[in-house]
N, C-alpha and C. Protein backbone atom coordinates (compact mmCIF):
# COMPACT_ATOMS: atom_id res chain seq x y z
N UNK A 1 35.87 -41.20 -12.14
CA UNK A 1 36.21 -39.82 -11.89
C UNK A 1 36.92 -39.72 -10.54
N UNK A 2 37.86 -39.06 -10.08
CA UNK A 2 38.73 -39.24 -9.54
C UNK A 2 38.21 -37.75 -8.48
N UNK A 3 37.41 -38.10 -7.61
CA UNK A 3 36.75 -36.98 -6.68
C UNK A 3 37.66 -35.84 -5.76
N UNK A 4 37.56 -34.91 -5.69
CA UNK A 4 38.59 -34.04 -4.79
C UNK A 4 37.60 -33.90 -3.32
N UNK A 5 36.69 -33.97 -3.80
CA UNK A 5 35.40 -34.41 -2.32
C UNK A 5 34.64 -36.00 -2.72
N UNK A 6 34.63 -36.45 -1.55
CA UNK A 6 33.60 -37.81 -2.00
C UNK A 6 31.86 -37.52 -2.14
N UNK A 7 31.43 -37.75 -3.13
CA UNK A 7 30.00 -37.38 -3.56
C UNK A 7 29.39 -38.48 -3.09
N UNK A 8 28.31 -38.44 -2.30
CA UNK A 8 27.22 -39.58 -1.71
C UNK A 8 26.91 -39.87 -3.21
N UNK A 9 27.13 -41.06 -3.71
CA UNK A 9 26.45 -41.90 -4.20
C UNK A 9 24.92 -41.48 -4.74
N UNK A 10 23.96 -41.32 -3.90
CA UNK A 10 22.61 -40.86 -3.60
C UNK A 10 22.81 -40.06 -4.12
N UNK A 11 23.37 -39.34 -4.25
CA UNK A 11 23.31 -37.71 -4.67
C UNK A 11 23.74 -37.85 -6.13
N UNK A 12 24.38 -38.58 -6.62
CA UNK A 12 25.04 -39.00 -8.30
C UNK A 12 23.69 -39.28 -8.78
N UNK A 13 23.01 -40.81 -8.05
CA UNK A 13 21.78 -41.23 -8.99
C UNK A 13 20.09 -40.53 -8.99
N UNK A 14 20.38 -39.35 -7.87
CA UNK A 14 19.40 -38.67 -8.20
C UNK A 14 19.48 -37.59 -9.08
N UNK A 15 20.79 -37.05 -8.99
CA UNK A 15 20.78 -35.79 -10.06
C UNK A 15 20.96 -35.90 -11.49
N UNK A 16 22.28 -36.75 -11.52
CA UNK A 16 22.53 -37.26 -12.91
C UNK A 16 21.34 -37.40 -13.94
N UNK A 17 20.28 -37.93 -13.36
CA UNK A 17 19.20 -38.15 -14.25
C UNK A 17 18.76 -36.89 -14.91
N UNK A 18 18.87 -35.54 -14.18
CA UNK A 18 18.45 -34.46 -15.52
C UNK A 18 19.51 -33.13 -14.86
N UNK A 19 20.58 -33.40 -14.96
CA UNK A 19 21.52 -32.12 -15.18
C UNK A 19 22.27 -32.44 -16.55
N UNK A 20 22.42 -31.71 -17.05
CA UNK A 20 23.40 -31.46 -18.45
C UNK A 20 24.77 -31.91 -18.35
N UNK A 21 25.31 -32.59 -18.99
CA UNK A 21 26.68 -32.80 -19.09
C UNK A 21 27.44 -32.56 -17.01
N UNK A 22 26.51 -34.09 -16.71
CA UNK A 22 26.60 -34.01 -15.51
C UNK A 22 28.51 -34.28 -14.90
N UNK A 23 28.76 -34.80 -15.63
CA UNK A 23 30.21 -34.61 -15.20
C UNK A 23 31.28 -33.03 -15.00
N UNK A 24 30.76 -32.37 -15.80
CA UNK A 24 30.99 -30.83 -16.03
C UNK A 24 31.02 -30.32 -14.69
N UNK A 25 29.21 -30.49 -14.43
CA UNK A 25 29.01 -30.09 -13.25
C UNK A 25 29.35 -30.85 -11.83
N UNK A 26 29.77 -32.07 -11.69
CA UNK A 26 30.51 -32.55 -10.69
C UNK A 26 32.16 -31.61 -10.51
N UNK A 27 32.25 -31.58 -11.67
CA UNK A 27 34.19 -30.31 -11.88
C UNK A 27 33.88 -29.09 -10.55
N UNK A 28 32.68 -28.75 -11.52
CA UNK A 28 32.41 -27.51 -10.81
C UNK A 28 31.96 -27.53 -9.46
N UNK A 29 31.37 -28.30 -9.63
CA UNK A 29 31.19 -28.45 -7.35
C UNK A 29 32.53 -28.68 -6.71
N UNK A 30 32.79 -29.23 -7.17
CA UNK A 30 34.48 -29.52 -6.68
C UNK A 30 35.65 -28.48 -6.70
N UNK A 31 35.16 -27.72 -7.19
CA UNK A 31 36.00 -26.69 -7.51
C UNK A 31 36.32 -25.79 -6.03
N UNK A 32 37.40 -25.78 -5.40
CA UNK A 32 37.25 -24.51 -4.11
C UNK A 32 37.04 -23.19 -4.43
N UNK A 33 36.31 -22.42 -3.95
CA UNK A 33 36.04 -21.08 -3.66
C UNK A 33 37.25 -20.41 -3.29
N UNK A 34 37.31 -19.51 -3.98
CA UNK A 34 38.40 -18.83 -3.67
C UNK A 34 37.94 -17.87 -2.08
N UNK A 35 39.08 -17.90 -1.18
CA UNK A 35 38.48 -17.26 0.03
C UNK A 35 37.92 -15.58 -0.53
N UNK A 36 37.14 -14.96 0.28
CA UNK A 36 36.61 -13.20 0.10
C UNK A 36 36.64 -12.70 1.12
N UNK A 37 36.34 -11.73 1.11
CA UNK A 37 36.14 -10.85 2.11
C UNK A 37 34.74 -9.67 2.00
N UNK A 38 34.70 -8.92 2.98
CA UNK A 38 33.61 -7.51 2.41
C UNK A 38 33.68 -7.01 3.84
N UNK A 39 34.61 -5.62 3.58
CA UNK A 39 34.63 -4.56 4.18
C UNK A 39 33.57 -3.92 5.09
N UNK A 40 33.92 -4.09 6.68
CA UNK A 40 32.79 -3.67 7.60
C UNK A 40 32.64 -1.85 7.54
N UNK A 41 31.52 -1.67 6.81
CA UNK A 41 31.27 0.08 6.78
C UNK A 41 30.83 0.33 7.90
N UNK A 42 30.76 -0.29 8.89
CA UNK A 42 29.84 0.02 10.23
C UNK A 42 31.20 0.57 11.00
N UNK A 43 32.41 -0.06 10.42
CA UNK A 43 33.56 0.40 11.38
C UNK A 43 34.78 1.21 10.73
N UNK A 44 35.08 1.00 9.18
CA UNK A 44 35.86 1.49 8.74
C UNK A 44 35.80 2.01 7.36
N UNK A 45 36.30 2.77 6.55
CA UNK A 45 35.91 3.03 4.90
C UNK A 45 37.00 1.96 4.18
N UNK A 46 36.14 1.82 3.19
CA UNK A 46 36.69 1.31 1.79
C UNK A 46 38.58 1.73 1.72
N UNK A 47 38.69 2.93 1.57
CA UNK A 47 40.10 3.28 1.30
C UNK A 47 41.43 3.37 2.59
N UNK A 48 40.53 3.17 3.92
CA UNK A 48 41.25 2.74 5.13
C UNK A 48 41.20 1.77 5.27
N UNK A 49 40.51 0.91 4.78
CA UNK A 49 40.79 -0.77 5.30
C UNK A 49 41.47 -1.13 3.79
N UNK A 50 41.80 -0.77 2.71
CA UNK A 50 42.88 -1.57 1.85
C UNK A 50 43.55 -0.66 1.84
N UNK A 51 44.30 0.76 2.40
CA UNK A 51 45.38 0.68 3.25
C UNK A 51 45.75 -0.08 4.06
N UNK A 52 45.04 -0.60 5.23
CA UNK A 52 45.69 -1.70 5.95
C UNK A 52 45.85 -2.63 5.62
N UNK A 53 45.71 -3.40 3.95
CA UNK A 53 45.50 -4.53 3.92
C UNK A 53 46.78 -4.13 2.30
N UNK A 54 47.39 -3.50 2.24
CA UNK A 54 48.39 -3.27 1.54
C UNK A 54 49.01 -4.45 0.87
N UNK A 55 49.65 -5.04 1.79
CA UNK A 55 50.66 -6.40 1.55
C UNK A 55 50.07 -7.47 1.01
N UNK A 56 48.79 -7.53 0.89
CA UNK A 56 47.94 -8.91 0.71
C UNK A 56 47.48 -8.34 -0.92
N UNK A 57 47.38 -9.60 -1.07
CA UNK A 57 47.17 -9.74 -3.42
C UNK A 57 45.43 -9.66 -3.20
N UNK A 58 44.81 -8.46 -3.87
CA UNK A 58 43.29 -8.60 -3.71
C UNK A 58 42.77 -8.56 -5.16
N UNK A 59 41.29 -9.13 -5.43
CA UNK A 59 41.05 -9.01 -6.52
C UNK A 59 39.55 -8.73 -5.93
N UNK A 60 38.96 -7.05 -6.85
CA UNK A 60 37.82 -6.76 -6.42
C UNK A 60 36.37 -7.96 -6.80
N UNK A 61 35.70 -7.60 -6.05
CA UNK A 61 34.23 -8.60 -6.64
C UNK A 61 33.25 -7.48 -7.45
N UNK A 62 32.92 -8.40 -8.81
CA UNK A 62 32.39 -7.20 -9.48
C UNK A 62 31.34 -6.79 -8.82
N UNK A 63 30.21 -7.37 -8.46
CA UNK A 63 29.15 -7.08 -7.57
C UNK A 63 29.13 -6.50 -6.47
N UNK A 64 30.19 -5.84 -5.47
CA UNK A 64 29.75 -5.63 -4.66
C UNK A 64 31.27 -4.81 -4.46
N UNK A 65 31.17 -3.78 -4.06
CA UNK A 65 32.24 -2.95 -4.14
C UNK A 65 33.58 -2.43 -3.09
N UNK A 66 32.71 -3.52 -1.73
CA UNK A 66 33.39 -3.70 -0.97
C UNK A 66 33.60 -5.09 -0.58
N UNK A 67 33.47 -5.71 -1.84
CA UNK A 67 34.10 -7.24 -1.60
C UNK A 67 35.36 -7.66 -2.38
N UNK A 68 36.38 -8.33 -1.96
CA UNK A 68 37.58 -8.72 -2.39
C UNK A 68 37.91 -9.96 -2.01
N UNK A 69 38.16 -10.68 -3.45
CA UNK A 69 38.90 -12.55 -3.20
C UNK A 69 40.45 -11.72 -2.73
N UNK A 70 40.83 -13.01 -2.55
CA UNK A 70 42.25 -13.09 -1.14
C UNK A 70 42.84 -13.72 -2.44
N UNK A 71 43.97 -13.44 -3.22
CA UNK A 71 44.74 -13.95 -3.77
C UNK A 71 45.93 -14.61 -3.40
N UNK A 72 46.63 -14.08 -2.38
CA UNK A 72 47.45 -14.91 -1.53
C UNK A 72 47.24 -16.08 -1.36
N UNK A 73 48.15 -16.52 -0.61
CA UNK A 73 48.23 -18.04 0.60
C UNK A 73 48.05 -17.61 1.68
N UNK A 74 47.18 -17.14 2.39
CA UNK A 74 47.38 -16.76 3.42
C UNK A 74 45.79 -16.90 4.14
N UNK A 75 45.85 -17.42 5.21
CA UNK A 75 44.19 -17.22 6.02
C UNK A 75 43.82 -15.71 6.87
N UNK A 76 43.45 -15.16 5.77
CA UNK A 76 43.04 -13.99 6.63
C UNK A 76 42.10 -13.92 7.22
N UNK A 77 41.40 -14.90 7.78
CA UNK A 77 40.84 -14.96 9.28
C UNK A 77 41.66 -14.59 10.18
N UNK A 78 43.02 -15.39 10.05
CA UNK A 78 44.06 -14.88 11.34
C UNK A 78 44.35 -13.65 11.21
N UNK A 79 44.07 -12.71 10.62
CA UNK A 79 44.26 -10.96 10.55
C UNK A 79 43.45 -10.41 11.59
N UNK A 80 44.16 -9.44 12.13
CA UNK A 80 44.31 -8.73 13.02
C UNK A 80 42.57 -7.76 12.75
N UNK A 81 42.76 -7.74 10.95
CA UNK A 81 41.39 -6.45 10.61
C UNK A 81 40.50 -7.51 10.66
N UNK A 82 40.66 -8.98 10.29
CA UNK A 82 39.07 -9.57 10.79
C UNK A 82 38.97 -9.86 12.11
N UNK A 83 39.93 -10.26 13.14
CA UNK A 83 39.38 -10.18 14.34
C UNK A 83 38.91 -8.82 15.08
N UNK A 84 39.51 -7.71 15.07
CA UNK A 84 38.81 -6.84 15.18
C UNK A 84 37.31 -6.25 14.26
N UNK A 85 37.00 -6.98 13.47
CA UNK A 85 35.91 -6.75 12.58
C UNK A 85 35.61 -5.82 11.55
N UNK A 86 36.95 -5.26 11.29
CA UNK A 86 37.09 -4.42 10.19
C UNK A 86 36.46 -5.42 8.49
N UNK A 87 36.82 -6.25 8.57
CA UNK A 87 36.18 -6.92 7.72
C UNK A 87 35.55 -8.34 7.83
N UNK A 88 34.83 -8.71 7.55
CA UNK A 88 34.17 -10.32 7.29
C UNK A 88 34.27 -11.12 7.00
N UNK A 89 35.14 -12.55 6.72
CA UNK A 89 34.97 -13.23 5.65
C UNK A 89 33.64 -13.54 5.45
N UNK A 90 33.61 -14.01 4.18
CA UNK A 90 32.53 -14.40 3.31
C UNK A 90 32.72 -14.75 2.16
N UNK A 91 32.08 -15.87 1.94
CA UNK A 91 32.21 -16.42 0.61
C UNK A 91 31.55 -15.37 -0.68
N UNK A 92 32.21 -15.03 -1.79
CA UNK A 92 31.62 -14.17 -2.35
C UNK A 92 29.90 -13.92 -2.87
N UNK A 93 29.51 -15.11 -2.94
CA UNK A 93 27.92 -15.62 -3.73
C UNK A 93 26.97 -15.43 -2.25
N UNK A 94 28.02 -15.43 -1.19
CA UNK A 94 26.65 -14.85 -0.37
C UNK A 94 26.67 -13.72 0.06
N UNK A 95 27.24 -13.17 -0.69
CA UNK A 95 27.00 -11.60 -0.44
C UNK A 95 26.24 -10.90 -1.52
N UNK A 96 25.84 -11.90 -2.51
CA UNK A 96 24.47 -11.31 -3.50
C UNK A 96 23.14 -11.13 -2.44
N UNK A 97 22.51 -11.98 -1.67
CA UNK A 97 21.27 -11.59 -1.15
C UNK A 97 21.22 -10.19 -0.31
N UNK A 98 21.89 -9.89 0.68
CA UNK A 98 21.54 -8.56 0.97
C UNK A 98 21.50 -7.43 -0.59
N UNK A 99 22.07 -7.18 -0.94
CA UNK A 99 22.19 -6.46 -1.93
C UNK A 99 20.91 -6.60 -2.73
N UNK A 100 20.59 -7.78 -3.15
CA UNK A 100 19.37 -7.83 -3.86
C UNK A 100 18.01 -7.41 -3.24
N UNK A 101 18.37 -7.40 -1.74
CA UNK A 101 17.47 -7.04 -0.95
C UNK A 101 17.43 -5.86 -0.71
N UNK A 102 18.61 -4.80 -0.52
CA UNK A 102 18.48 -3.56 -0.61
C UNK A 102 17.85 -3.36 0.48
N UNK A 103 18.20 -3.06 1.47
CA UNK A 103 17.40 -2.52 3.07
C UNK A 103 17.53 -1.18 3.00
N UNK A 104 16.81 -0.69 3.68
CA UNK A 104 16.68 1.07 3.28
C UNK A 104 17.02 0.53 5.58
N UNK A 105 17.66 1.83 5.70
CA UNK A 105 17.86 2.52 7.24
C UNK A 105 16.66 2.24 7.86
N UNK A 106 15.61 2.34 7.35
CA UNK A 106 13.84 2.28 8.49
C UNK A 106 13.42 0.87 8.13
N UNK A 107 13.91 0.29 7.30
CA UNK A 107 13.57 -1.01 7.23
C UNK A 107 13.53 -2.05 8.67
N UNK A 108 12.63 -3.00 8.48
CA UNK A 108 12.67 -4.36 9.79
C UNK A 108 12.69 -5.06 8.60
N UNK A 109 13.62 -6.45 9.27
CA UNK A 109 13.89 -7.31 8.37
C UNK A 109 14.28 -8.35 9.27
N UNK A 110 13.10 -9.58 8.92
CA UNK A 110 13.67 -10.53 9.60
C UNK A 110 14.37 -11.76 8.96
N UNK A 111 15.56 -12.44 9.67
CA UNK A 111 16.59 -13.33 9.07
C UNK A 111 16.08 -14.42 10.34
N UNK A 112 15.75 -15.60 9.40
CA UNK A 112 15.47 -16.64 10.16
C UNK A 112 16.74 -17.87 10.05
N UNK A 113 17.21 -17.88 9.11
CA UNK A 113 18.45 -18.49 8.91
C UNK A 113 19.89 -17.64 9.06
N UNK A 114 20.29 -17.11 10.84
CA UNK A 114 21.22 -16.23 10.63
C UNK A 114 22.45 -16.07 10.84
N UNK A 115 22.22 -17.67 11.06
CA UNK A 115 24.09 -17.73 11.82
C UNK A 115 24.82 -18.48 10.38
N UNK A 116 25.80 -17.85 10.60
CA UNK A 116 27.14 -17.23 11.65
C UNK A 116 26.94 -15.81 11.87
N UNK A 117 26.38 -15.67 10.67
CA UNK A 117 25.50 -14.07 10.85
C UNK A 117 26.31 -13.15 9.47
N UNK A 118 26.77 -13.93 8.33
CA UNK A 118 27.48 -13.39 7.47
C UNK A 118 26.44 -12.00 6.48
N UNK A 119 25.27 -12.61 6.74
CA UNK A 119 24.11 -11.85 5.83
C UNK A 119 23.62 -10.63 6.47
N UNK A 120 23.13 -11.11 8.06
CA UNK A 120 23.05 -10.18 8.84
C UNK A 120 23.71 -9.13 8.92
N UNK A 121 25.50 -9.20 9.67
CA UNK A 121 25.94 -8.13 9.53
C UNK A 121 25.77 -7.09 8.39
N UNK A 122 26.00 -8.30 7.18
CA UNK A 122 26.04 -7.23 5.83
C UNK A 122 24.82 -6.29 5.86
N UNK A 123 23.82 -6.77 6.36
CA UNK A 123 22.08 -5.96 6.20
C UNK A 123 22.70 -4.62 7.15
N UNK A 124 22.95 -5.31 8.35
CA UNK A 124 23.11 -3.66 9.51
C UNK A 124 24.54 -2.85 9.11
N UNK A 125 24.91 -2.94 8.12
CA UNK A 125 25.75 -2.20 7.47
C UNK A 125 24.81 -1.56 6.15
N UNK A 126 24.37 -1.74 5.34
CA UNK A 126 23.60 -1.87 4.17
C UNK A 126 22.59 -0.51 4.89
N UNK A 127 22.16 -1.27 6.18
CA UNK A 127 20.58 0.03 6.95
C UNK A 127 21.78 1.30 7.73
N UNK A 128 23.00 0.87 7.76
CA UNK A 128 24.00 2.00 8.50
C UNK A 128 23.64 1.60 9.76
N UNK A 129 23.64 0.60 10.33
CA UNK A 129 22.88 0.20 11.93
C UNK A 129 21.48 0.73 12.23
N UNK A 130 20.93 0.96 11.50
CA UNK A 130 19.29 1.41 11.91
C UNK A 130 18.13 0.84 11.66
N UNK A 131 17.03 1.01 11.74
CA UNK A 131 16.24 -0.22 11.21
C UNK A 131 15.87 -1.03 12.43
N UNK A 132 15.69 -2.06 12.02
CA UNK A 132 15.24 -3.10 12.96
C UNK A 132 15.81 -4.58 12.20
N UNK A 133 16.87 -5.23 12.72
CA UNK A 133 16.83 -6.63 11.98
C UNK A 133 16.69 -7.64 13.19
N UNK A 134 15.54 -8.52 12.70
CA UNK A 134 15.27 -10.10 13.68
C UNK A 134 16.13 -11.14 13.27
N UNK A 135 17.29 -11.29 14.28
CA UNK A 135 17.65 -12.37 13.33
C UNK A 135 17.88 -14.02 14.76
N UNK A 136 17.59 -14.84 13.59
CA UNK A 136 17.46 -16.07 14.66
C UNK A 136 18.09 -17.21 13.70
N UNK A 137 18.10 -18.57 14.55
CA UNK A 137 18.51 -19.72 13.55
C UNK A 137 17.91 -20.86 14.45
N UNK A 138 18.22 -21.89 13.52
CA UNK A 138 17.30 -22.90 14.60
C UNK A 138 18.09 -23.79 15.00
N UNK A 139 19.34 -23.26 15.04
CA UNK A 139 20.59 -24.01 15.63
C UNK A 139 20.80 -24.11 16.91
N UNK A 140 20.79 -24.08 18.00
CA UNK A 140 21.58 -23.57 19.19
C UNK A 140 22.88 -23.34 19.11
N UNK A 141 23.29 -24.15 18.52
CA UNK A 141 25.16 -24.17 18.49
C UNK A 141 25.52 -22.94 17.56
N UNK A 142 24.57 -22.89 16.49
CA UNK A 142 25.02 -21.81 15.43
C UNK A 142 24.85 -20.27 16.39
N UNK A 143 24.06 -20.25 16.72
CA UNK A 143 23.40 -18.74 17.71
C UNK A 143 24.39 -18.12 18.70
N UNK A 144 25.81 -19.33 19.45
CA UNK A 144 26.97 -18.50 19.64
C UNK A 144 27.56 -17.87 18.71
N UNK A 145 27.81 -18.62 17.29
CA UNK A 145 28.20 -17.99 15.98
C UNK A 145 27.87 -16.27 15.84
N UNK A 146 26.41 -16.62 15.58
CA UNK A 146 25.73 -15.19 14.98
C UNK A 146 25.92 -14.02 16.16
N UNK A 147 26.01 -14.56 17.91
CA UNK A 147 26.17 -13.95 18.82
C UNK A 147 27.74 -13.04 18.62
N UNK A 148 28.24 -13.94 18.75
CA UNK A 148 29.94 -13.46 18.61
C UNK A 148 30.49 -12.41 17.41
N UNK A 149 29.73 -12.70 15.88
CA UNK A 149 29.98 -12.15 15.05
C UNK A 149 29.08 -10.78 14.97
N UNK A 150 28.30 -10.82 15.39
CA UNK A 150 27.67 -9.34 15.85
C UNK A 150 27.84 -8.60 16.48
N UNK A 151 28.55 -8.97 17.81
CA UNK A 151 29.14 -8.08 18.40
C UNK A 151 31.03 -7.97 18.12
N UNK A 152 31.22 -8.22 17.57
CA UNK A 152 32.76 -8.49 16.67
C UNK A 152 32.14 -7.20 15.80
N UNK A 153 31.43 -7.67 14.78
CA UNK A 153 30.96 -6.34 13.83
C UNK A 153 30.32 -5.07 13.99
């Protein structure tokens, strides 16, 4: 099989033994993610930030109504609306857990795994900034991450 990532070895002869039509699922790991996004409500609405984002090819995420894959070629990290923090990247599949979590505004909620802080922000958007969220990681290096992107958002 002709890998687009190299798979540890280790990792072939432990799984292979009980996944289904394990080659299928090697396709599918391999497969890139299409880049996403999800709209910061803490700073801007839904219909003002894709006005600004006009020129760029979006395709909504069914789940989540302020999330959109990036159809372009283009890294919209280097955009002007994610460095100012109008929006987030994020891979789309992790923007299922807040949602499933549903934070109500009076909620405390603590995030022990929180950097870069993609989940986090989404929560203090989700509570409208209110609430209480703990969030930590057991990184040091990651904790400038979650630092920077919190106050970005």
């Amino acid at each position: 099989m002709n890998n687009v990532y190299k798979i540890p070895e280790e990792f072939i002869e432990r799984y292979q033994k009980f996944i289904p039509d394990f080659e299928r699922f090697l396709r599918v790991i391999q497969t890139p993610v299409k880049p996403s996004f999800r709209i910061n409500t803490l700073k801007i609405n839904k219909e003002q930030a894709l006005s600004k984002l006009i020129d760029i090819k979006l395709k909504p995420i069914p789940w989540i109504d302020i999330g959109y894959w990036v159809l372009d070629r283009l890294n919209i990290g280097d955009s002007q609306m994610h460095k100012d923090g109008y929006i987030y990247i994020q891979e789309a599949v992790s923007m299922i857990p807040a949602l499933v979590l549903n934070p109500k505004p009076t909620d405390k909620v603590l995030d022990m795994c929180a950097a870069p802080g993609s989940k986090t922000t989404q929560l203090a958007a989700l509570m409208n900034n209110q609430g209480v969220i703990i969030a930590n990681d057991i990184s040091p290096k990651r904790i400038k991450a979650l630092r920077d992107n919190l106050s970005r958002m």
